[in-house]
Protein backbone atom coordinates (compact mmCIF):
# COMPACT_ATOMS: atom_id res chain seq x y z
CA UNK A 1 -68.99 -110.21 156.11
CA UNK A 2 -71.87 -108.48 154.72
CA UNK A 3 -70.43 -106.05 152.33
CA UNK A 4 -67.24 -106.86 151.62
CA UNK A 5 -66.38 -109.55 148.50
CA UNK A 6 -65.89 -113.60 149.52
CA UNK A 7 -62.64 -113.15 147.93
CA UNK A 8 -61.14 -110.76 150.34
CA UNK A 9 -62.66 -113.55 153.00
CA UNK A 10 -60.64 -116.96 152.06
CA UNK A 11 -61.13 -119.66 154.29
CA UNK A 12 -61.85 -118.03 157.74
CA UNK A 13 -61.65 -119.70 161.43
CA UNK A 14 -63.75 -118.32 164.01
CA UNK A 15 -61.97 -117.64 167.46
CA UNK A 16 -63.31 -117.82 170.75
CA UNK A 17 -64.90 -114.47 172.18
CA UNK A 18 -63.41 -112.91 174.87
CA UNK A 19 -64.82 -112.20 178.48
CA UNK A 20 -67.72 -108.97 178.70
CA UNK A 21 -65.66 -107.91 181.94
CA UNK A 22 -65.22 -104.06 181.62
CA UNK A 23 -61.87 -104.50 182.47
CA UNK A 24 -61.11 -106.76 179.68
CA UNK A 25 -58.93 -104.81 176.70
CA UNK A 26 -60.59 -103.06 173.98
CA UNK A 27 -61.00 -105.17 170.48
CA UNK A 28 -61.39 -102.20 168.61
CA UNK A 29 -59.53 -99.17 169.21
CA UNK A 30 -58.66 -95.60 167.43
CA UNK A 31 -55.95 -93.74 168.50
CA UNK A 32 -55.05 -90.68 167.41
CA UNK A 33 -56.24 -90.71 164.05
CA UNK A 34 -56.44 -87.87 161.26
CA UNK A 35 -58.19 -88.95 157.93
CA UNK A 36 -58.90 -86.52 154.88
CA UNK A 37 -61.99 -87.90 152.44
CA UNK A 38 -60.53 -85.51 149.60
CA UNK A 39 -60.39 -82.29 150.52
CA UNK A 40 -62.08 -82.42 153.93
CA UNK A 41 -60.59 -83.96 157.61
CA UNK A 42 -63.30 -86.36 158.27
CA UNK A 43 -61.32 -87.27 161.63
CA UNK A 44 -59.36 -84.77 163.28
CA UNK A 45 -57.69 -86.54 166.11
CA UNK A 46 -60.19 -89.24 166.93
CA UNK A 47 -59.84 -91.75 169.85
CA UNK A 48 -62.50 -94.70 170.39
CA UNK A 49 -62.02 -97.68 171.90
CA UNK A 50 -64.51 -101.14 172.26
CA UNK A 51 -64.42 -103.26 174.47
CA UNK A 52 -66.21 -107.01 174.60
CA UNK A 53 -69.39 -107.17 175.23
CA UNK A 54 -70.31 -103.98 174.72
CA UNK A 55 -72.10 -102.06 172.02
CA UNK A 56 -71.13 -98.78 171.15
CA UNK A 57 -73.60 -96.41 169.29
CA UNK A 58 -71.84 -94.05 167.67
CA UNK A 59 -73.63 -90.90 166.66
CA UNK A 60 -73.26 -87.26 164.91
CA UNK A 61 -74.87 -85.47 162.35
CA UNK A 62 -73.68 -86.45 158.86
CA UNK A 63 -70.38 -85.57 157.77
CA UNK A 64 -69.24 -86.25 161.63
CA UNK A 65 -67.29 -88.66 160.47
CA UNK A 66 -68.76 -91.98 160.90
CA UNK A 67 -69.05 -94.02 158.18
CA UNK A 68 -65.38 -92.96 158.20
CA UNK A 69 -64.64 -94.29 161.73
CA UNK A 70 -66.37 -97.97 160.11
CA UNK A 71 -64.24 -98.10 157.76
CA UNK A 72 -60.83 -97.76 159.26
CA UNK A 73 -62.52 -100.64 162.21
CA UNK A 74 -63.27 -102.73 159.17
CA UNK A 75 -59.72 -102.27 157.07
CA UNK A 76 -61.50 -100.75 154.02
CA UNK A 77 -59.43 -97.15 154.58
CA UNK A 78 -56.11 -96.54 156.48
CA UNK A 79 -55.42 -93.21 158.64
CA UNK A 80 -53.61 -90.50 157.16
CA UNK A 81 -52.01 -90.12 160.93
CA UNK A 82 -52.92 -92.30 164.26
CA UNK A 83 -53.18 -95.90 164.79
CA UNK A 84 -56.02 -98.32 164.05
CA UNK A 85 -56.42 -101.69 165.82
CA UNK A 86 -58.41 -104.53 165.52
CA UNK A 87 -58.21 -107.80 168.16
CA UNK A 88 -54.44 -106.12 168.74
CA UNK A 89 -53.80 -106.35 164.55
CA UNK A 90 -53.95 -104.66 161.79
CA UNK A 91 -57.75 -104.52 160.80
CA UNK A 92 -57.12 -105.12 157.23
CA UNK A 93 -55.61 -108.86 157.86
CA UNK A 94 -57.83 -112.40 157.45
CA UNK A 95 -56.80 -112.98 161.14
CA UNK A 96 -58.69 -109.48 162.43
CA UNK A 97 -61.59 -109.67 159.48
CA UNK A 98 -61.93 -113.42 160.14
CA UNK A 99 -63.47 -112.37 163.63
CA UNK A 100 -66.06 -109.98 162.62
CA UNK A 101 -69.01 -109.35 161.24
CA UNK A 102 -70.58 -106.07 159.40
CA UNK A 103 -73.62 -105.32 157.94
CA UNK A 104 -73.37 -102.13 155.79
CA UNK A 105 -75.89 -99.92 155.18
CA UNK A 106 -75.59 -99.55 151.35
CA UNK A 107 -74.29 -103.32 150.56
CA UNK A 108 -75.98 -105.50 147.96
CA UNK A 109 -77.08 -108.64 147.48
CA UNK A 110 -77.36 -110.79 144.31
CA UNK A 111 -80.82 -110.84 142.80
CA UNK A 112 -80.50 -114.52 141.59
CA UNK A 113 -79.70 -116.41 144.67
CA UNK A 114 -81.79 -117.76 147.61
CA UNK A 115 -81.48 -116.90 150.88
CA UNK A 116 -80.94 -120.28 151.60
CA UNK A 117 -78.16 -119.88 149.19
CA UNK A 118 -76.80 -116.54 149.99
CA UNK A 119 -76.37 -117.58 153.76
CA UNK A 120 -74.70 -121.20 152.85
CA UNK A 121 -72.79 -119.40 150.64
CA UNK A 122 -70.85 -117.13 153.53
CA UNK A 123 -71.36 -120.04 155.93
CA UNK A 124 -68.84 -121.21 153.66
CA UNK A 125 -66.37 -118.33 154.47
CA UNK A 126 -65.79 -119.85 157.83
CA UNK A 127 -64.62 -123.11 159.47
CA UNK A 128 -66.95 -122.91 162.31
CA UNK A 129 -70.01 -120.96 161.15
CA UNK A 130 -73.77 -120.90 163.10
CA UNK A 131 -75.91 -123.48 161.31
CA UNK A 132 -78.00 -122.69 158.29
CA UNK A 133 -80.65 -123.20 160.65
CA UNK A 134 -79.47 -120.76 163.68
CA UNK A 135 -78.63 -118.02 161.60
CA UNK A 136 -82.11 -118.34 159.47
CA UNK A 137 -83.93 -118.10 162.99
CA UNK A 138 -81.83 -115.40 164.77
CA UNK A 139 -82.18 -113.16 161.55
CA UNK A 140 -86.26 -113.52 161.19
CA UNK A 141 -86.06 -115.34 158.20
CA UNK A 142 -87.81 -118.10 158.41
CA UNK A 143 -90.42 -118.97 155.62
CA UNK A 144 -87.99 -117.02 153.78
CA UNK A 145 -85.60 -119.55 152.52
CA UNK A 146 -86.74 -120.72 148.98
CA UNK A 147 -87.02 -116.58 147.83
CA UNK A 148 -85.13 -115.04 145.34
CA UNK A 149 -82.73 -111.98 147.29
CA UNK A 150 -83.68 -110.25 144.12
CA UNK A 151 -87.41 -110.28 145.41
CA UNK A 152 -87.38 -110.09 148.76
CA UNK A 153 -88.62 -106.04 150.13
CA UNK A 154 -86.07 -103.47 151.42
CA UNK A 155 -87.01 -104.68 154.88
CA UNK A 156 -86.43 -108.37 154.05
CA UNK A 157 -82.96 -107.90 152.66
CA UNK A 158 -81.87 -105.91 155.50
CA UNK A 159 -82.59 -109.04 157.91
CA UNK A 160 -80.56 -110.92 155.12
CA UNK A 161 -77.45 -108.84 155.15
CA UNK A 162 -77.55 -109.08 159.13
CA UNK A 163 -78.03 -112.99 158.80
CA UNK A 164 -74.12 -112.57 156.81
CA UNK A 165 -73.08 -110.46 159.21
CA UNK A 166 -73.69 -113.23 162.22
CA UNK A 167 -73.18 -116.56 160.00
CA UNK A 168 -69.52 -116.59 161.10
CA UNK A 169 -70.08 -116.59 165.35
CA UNK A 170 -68.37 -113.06 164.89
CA UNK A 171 -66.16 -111.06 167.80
CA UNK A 172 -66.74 -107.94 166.38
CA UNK A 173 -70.21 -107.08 165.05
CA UNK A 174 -70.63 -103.20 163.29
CA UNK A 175 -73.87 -102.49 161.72
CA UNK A 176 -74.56 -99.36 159.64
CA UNK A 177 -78.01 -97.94 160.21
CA UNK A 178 -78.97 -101.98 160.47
CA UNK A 179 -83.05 -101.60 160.61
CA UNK A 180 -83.26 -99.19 157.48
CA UNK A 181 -86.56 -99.72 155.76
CA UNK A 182 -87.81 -102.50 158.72
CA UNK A 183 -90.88 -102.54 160.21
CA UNK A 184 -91.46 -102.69 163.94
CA UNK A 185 -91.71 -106.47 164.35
CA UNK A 186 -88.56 -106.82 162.31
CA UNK A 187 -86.62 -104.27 164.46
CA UNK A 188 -87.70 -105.55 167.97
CA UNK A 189 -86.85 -108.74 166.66
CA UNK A 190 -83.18 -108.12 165.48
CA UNK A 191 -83.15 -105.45 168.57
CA UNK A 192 -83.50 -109.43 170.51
CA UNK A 193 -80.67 -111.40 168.52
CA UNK A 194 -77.70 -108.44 168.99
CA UNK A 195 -78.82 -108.64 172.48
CA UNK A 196 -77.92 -112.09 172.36
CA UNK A 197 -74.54 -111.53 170.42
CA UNK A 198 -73.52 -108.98 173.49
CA UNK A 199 -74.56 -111.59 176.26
CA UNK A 200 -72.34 -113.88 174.50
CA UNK A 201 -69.44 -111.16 174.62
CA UNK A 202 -69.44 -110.05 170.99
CA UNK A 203 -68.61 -106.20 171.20
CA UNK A 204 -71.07 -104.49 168.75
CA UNK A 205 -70.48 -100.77 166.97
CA UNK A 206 -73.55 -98.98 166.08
CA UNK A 207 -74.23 -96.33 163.90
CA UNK A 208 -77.89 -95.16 163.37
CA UNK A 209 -80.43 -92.07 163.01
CA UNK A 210 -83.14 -93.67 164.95
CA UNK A 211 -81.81 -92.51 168.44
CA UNK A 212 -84.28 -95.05 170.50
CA UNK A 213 -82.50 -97.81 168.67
CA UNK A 214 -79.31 -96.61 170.35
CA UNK A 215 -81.09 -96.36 173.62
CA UNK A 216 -82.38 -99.74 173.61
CA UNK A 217 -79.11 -101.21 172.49
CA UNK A 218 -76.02 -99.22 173.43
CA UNK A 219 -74.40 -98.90 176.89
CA UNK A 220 -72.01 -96.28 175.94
CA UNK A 221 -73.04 -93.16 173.40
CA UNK A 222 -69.82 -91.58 171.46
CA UNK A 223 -71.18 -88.30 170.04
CA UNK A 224 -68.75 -87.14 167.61
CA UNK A 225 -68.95 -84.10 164.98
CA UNK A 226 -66.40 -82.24 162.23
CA UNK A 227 -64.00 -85.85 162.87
CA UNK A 228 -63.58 -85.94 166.87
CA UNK A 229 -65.61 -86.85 169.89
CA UNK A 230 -67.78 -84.33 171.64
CA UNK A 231 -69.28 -86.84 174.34
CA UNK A 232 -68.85 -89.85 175.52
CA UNK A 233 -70.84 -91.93 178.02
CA UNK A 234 -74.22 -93.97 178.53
CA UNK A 235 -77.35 -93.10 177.91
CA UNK A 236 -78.20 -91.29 181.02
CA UNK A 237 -75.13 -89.71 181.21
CA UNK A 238 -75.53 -87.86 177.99
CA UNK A 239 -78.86 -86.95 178.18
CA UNK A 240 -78.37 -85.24 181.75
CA UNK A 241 -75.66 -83.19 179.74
CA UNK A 242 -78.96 -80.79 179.13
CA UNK A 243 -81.71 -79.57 180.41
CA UNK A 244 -83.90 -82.18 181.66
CA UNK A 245 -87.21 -80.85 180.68
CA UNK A 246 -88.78 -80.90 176.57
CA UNK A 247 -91.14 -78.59 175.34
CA UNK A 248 -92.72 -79.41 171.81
CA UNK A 249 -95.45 -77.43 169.96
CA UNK A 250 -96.15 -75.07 167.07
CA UNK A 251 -96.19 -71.40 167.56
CA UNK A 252 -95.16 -68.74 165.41
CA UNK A 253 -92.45 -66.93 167.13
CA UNK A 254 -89.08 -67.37 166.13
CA UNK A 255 -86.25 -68.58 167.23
CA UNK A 256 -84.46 -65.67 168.84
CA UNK A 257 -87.79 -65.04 170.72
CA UNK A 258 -87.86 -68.81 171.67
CA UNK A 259 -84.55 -68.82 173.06
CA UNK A 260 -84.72 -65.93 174.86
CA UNK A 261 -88.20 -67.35 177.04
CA UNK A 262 -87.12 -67.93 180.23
CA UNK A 263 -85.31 -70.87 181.22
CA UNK A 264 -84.61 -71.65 177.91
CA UNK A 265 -81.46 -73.59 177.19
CA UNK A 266 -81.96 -74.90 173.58
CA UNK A 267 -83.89 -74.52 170.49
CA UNK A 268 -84.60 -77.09 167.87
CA UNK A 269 -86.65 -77.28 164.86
CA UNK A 270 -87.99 -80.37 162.58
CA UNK A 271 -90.47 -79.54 160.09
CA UNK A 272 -92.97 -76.79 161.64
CA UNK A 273 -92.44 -78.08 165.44
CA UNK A 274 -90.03 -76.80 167.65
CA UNK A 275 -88.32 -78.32 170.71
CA UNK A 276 -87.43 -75.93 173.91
CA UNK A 277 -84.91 -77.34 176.60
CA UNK A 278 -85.70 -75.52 179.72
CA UNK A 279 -84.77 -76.27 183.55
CA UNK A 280 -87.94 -75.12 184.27
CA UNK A 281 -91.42 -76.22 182.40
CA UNK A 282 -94.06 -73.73 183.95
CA UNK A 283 -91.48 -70.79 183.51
CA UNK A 284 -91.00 -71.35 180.12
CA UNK A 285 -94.74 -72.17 179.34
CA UNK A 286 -96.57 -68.85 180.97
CA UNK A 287 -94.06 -66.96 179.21
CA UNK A 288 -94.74 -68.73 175.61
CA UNK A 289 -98.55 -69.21 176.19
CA UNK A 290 -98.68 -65.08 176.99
CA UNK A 291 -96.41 -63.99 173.97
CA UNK A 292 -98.04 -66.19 171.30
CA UNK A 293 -101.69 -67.26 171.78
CA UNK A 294 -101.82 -69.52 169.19
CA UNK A 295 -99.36 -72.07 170.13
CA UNK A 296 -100.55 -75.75 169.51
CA UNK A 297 -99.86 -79.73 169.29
CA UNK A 298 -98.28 -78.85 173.09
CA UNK A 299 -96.38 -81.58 174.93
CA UNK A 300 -94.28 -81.73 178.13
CA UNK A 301 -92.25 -85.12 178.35
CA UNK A 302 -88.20 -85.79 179.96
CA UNK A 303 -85.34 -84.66 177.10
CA UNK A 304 -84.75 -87.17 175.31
CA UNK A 305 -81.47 -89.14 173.79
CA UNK A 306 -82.08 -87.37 170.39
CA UNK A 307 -82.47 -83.83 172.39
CA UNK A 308 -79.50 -84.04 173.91
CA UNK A 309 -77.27 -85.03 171.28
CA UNK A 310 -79.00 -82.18 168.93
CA UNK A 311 -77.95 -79.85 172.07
CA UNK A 312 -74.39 -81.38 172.29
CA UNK A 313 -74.02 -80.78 168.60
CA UNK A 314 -75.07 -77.44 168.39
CA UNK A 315 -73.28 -76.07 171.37
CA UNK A 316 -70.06 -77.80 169.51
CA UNK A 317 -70.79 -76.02 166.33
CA UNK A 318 -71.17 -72.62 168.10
CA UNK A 319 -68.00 -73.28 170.17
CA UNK A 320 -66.13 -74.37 166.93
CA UNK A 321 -67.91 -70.96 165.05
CA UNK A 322 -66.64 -69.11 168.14
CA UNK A 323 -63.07 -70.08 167.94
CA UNK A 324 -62.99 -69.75 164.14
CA UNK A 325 -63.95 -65.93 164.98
CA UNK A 326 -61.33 -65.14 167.34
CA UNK A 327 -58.95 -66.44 164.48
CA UNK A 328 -60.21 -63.99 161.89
């Protein structure tokens, strides 16, 4: 498992994967759970469940609690309070980690071997791995066999730590912002082979900042923030959770006068362009266009997956801000 040492791995047998049926039990489930990182609750009563064949993405703005959620699934923390399950185990035993798969997003790999190397070398983790040869093709690396790790490009060793990841036929795949640094070829093309790992009925968790990756992969979005889940559903589901219309453009009135255009529902900023939510386009627009004149770089497109789980988020945050209020 990409990530974690070959000596936590001993000699590992691969299982058979379960049936995709929705009705088949989850694999991976969080019940309950309460974790501090130091002084902070990084879960605060979480519940997730996966099931197989499916692939979870699961998203939130940092400090949601994420990376924290991986590593209870993978056995590398325990929870302060709740229950943590992997294939019906604990998910820090060889039986549970023996029948999955991660690719991390800060892991390592050692300069001096091959990728030939690297990959035999986990191959040998497990009694009944992919071939050299499967794993080299489904991870994009062919041509790539003979190099040094230590050489390969960001991009490259990303496609090598997701070749680890998949060398052992795994149950359980989770893969932490997987196509960091990857250009588009490489991303459609690993986009293709966990495809291929869901078919087959390996249930896949997904964490990531590029929200079209979790629309082309994920059938079920879990939008969590300060340690517990704020949404929960597919794709569509979430994003008609707002306002199905997207303003974007440049203009230089602020956001208290954006907000209160009418129709407007949310108000997002990256850099100097700004995103309006509105249930109604040409409302919103003759009222912008006749308060600021110079508004440019316009566009009018659907809300998007990344719009709606800003909007999610922020109407959390202002509901958590509200009841923190009341308290005081």
């Amino acid at each position: 498992m990409a990530g974690l040492a070959p000596s936590d791995l001993g000699s590992i047998e691969t299982e058979p994967t379960m049936s995709s049926q929705s009705t088949a039990p989850p694999i991976a489930i969080l019940s309950k759970v309460l974790k501090r990182r130091g002084p902070t609750l990084a879960l605060n009563g979480l519940d997730l469940d996966i099931r197989p064949g499916q692939c979870v993405a699961l998203l939130g703005p940092n400090g949601a609690g994420k990376s924290t959620s991986v590593a209870l699934l993978t056995g590398r923390l325990r929870p302060d309070a709740g229950e943590a399950f992997l294939f019906g185990g604990d998910p820090r035993t060889l039986a549970s980690r023996g029948r999955m798969g991660v690719m991390l997003q800060s892991a390592g790999l050692p300069g001096a071997l091959s990728v030939r190397e690297q990959i035999d070398l986990f191959r040998g983790y497990y009694r009944k791995p992919r071939s050299l040869d499967e794993v080299v093709r489904l991870a994009g690396l062919e041509g790539l066999e003979k190099r040094r790790c230590g050489a390969l490009s960001g991009g490259q060793q990303r496609r090598v730590q997701f070749a680890l990841a998949i060398a052992g036929r795994p149950d359980f795949l989770v893969m932490d912002e997987p196509t960091t640094g990857m250009d588009i070829d490489a991303r459609r093309a690993l986009w293709s082979a966990v495809r291929s790992e869901i078919a087959r009925g390996c249930a896949v968790l997904l964490t990531t900042h590029h929200l079209d990756e979790a629309e082309a992969l994920a059938d079920r979005i879990v939008v969590i923030d300060h340690g517990q889940v704020i949404a929960d559903g597919t794709p569509e589901a979430i994003k008609s959770r707002v306002s199905g219309v997207a303003i974007r453009c440049r203009t230089r009135l602020s956001d208290p006068e954006l907000a209160s255009l009418a129709r407007v529902t949310g108000v997002s900023r990256d850099g100097g362009k700004v995103t309006l939510l509105t249930t109604s386009a040409p409302a919103t627009l003759r009222e912008l266009l006749a308060r600021d004149e110079t508004v440019d770089d316009l566009t009018v497109s659907g809300a998007s997956l990344e719009d709606a789980v800003d909007r999610l988020v922020q109407a959390g945050q202002a509901a958590a801000l509200q009841r923190q209020t009341k308290v005081a």
